[in-house]
N, C-alpha and C. Protein backbone atom coordinates (compact mmCIF):
# COMPACT_ATOMS: atom_id res chain seq x y z
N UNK A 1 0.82 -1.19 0.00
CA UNK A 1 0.00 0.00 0.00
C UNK A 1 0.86 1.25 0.00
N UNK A 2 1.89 1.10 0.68
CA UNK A 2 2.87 2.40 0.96
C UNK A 2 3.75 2.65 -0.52
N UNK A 3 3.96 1.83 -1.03
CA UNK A 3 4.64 1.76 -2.08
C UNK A 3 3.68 2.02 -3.10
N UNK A 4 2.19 2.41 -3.01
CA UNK A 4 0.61 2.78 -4.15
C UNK A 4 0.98 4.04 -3.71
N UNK A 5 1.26 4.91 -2.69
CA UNK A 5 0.97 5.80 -2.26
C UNK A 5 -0.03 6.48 -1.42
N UNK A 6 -0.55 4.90 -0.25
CA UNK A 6 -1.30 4.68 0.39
C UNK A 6 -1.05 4.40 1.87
N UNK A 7 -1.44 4.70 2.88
CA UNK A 7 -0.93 4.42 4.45
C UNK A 7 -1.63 3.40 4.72
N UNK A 8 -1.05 2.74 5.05
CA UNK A 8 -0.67 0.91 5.38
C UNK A 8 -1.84 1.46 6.70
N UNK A 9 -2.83 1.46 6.82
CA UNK A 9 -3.55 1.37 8.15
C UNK A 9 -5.02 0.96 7.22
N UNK A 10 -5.72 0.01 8.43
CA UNK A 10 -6.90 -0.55 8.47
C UNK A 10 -8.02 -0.08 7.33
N UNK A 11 -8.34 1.50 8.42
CA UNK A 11 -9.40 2.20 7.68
C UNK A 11 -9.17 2.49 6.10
N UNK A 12 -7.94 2.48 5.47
CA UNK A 12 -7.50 2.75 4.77
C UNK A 12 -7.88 2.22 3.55
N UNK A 13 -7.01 0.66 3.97
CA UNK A 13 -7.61 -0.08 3.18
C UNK A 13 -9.10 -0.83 3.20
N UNK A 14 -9.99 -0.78 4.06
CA UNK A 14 -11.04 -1.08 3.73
C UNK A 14 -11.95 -0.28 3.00
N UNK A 15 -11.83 1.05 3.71
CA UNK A 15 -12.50 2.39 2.27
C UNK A 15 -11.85 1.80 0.85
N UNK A 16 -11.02 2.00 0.40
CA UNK A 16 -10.34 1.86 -0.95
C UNK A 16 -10.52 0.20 -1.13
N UNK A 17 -10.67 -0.87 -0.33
CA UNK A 17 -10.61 -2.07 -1.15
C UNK A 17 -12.20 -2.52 -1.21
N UNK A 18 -12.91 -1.69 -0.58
CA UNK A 18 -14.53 -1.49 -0.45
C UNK A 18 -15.01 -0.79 -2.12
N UNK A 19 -14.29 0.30 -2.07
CA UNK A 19 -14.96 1.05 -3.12
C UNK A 19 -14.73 0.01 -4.28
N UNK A 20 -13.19 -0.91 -4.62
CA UNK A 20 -12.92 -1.58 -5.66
C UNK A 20 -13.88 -3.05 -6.25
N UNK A 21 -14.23 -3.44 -5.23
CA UNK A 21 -14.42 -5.02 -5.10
C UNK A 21 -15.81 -5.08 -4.69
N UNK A 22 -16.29 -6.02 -5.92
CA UNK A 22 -17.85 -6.38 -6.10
C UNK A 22 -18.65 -7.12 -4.97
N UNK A 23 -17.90 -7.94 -4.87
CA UNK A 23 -18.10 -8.81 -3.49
C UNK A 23 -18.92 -8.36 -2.41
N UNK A 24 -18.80 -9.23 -1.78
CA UNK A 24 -19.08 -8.81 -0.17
C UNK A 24 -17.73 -8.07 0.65
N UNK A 25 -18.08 -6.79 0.87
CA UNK A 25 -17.60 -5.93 1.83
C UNK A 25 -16.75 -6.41 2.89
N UNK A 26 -15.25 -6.07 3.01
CA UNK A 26 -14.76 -6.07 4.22
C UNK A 26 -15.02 -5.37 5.22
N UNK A 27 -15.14 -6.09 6.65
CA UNK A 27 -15.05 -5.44 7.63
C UNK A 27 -13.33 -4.79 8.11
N UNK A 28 -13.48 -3.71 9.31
CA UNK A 28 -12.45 -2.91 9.38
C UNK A 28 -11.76 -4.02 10.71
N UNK A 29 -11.96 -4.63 10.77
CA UNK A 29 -11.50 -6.07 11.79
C UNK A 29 -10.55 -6.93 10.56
N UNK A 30 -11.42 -7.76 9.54
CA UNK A 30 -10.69 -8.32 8.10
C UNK A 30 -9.93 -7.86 8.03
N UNK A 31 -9.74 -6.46 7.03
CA UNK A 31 -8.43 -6.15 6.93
C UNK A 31 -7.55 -5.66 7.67
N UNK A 32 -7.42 -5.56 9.05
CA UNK A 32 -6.80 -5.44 10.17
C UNK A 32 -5.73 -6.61 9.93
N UNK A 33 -6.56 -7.49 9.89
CA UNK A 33 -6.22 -9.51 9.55
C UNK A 33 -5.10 -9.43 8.78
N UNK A 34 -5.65 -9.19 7.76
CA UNK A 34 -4.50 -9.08 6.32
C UNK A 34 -3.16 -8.26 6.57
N UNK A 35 -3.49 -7.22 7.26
CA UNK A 35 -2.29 -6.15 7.46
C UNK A 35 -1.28 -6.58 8.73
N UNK A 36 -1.77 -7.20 9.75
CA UNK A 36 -1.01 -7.65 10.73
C UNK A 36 -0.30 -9.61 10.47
N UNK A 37 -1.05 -9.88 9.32
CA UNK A 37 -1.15 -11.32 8.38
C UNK A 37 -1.34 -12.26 9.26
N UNK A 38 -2.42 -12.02 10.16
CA UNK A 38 -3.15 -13.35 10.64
C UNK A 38 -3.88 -14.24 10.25
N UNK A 39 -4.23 -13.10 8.77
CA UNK A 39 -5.44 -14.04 7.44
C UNK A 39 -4.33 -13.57 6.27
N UNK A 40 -4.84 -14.82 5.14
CA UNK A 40 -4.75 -13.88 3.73
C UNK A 40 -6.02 -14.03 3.28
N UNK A 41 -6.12 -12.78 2.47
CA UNK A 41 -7.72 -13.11 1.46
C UNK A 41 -7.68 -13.99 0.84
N UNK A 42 -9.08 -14.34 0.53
CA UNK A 42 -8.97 -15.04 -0.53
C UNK A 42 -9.04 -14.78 -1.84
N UNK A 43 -9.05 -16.00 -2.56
CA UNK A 43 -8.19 -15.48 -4.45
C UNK A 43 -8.78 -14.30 -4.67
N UNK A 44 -10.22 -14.15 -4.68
CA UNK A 44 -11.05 -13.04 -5.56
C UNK A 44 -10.75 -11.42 -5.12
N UNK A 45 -10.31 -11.57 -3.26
CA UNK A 45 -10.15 -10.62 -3.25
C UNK A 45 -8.57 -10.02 -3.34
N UNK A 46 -7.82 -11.28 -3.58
CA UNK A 46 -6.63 -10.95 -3.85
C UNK A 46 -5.99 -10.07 -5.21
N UNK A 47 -6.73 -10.36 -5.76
CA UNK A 47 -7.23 -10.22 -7.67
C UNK A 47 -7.74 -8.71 -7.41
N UNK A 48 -8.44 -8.48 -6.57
CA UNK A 48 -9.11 -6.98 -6.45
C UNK A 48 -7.99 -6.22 -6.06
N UNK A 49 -7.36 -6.16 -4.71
CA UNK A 49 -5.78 -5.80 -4.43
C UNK A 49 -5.26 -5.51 -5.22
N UNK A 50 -4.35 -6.90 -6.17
CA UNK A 50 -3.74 -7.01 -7.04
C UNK A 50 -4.08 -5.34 -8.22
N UNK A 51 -5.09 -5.57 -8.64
CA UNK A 51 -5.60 -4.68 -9.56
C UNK A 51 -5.45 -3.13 -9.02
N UNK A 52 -6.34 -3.14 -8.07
CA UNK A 52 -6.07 -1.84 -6.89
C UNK A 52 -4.63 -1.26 -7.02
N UNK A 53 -3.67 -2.08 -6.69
CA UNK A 53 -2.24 -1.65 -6.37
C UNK A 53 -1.25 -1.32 -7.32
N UNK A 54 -1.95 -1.83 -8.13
CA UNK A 54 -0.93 -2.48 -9.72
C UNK A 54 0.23 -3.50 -9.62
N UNK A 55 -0.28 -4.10 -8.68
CA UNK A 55 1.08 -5.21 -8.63
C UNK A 55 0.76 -6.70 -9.00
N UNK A 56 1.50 -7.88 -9.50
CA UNK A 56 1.05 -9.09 -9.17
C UNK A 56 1.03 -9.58 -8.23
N UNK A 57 -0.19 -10.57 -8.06
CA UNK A 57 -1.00 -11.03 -7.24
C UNK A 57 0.05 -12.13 -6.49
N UNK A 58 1.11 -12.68 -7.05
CA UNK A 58 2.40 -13.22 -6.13
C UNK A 58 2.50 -12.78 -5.36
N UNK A 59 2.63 -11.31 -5.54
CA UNK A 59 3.65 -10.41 -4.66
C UNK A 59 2.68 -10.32 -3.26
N UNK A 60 1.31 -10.67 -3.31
CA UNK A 60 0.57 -10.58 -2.12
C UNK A 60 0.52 -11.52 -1.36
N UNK A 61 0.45 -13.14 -2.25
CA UNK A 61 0.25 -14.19 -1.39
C UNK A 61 1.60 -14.80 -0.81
N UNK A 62 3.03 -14.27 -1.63
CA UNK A 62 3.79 -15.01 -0.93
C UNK A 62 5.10 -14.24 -0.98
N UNK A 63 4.85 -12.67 -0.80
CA UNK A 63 6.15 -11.75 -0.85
C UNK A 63 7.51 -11.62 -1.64
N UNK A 64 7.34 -10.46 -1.68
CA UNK A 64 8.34 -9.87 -2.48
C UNK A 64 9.85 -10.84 -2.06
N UNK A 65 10.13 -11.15 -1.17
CA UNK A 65 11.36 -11.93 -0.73
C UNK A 65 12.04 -12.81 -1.24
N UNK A 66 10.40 -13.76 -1.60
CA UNK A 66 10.52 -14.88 -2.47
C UNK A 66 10.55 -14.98 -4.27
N UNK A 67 10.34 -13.93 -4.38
CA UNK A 67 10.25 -13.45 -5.89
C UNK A 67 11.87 -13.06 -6.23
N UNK A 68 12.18 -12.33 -5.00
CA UNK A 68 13.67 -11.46 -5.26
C UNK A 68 14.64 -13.19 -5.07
N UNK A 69 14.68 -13.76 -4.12
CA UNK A 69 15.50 -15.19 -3.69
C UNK A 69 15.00 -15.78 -5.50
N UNK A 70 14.07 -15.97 -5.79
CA UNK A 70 14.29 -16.63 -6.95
C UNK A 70 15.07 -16.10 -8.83
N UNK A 71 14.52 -14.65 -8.71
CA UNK A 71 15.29 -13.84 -9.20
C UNK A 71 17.18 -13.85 -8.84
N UNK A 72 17.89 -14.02 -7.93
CA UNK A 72 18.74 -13.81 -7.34
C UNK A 72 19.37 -15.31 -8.05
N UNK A 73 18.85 -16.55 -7.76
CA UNK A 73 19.06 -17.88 -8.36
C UNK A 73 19.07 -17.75 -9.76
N UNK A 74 18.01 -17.33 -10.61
CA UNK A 74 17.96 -17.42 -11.65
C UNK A 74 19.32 -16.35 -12.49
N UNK A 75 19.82 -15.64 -11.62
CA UNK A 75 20.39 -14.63 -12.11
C UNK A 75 21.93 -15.36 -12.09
N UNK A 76 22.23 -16.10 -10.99
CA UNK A 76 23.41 -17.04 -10.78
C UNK A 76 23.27 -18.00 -12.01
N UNK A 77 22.79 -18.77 -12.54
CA UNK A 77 22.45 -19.65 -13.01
C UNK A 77 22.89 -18.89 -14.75
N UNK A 78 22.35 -17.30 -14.70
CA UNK A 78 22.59 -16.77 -16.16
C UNK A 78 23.94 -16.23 -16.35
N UNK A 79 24.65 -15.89 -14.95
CA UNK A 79 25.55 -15.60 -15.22
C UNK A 79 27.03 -16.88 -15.27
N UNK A 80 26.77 -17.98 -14.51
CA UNK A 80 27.39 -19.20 -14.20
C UNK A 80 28.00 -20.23 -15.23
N UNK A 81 27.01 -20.12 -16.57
CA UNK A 81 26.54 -20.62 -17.60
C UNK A 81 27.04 -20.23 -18.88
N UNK A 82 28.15 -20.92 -19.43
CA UNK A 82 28.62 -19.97 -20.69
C UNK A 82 27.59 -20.97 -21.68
N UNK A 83 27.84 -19.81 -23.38
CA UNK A 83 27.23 -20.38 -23.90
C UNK A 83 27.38 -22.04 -24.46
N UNK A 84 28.33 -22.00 -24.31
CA UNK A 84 28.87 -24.12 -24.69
C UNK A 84 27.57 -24.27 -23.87
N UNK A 85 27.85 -24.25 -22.80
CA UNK A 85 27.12 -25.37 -21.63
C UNK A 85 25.62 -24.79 -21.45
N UNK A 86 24.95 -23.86 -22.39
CA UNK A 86 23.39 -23.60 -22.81
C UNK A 86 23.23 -24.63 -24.24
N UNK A 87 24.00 -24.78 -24.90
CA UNK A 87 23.69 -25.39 -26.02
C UNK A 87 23.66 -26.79 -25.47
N UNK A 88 24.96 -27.17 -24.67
CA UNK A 88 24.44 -28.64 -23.83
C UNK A 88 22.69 -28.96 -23.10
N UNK A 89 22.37 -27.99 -22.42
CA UNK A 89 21.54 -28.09 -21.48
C UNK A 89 20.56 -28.21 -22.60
N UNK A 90 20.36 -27.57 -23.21
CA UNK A 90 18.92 -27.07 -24.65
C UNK A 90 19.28 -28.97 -25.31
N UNK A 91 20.51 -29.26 -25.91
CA UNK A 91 20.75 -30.72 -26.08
C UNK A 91 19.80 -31.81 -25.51
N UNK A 92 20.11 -31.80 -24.34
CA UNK A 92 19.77 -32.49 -23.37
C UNK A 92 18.35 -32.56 -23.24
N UNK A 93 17.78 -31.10 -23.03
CA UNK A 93 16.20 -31.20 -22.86
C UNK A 93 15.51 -32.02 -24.09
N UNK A 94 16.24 -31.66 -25.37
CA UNK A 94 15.60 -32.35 -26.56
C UNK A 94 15.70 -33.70 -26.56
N UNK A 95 16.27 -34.31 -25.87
CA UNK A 95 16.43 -35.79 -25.74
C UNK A 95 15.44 -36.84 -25.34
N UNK A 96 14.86 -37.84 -25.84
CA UNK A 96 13.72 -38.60 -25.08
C UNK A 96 14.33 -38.92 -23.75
N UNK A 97 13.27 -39.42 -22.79
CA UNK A 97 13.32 -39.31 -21.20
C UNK A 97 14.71 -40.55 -21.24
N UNK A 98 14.33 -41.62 -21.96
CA UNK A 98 15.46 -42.45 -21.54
C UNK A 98 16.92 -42.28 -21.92
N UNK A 99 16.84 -41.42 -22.72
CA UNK A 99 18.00 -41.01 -22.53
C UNK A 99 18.69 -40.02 -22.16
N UNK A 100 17.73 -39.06 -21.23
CA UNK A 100 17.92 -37.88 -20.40
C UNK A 100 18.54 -38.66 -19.58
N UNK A 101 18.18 -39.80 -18.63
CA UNK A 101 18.14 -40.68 -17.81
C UNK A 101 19.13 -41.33 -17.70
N UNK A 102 19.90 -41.53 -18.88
CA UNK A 102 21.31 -42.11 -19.06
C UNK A 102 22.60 -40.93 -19.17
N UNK A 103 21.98 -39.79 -19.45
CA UNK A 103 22.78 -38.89 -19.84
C UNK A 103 22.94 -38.62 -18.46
N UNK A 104 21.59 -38.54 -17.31
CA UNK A 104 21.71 -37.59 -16.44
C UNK A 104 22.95 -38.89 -14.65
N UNK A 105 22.41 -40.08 -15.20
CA UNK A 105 23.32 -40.93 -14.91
C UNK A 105 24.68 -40.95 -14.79
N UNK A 106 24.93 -40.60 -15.88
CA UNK A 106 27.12 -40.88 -16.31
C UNK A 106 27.16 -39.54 -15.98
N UNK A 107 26.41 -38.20 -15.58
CA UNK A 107 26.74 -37.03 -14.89
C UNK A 107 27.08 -37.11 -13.55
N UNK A 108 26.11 -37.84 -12.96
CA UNK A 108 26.17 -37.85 -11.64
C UNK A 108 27.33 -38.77 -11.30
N UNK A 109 27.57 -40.14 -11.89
CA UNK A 109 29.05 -40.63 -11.71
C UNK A 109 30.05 -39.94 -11.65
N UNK A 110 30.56 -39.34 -12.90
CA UNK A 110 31.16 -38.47 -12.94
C UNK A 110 31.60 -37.66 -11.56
N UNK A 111 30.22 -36.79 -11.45
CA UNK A 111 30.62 -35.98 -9.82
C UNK A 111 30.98 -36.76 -8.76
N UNK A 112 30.38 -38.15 -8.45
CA UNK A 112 30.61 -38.82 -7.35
C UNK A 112 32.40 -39.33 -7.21
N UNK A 113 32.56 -39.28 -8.59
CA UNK A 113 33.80 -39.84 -9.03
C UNK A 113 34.86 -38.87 -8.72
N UNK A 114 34.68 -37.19 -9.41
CA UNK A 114 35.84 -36.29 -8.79
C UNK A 114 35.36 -35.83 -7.15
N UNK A 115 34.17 -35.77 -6.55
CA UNK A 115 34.13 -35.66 -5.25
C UNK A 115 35.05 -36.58 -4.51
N UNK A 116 35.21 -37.59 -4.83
CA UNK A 116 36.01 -38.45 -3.91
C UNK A 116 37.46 -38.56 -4.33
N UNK A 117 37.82 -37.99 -5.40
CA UNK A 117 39.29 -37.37 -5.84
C UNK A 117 39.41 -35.99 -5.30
N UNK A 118 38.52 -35.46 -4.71
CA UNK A 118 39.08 -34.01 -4.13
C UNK A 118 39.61 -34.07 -3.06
């Protein structure tokens, strides 16, 4: 809400998520709930939020934290990765299962093999 340009308090959001959302009406207790996160809404009114705020509806049910931690992985992973070893991986996916399975096999030897040479 603070980041809409809105003060993160009760009354606040029930005026403004009242005026948005077709539904049945929050009480100023409910979204008390939501703001201190003893409840989450549910989908429909998450979707109303969502819309309200301009943000995705992720970002409500399971925080920004977890969006950024996966961003943060994915970003290791792009930078970790030259292109040889994207053209392997893209290889690999194209492969039928059984022989993902064999491929993904003599990989894991492999590691078990220099782990115990280190």
């Amino acid at each position: 809400m603070q980041n809409s340009g809105y003060r993160a308090e009760p009354a606040v959001l029930e005026r403004e998520f009242n005026l948005r959302h077709y539904g049945k009406p929050m009480t100023l207790h409910g979204v008390r709930k939501w703001l201190i996160g003893e409840s989450i809404p549910p989908y429909e009114k998450i979707i109303t939020l969502a819309q309200w705020l301009k943000i995705p509806p992720e970002d409500l049910t399971f925080g920004l934290e977890i969006k950024q931690k996966i961003k943060e992985e994915n970003a290791y992973w792009l930078e970790a990765i030259s292109y040889q070893e994207r053209e392997v991986f893209e290889a690999f996916l194209g492969l039928p299962p059984l022989q993902r399975k064999v491929v993904r096999e003599v990989i894991v030897a492999f590691a078990k093999a220099y782990k115990v040479a280190s």
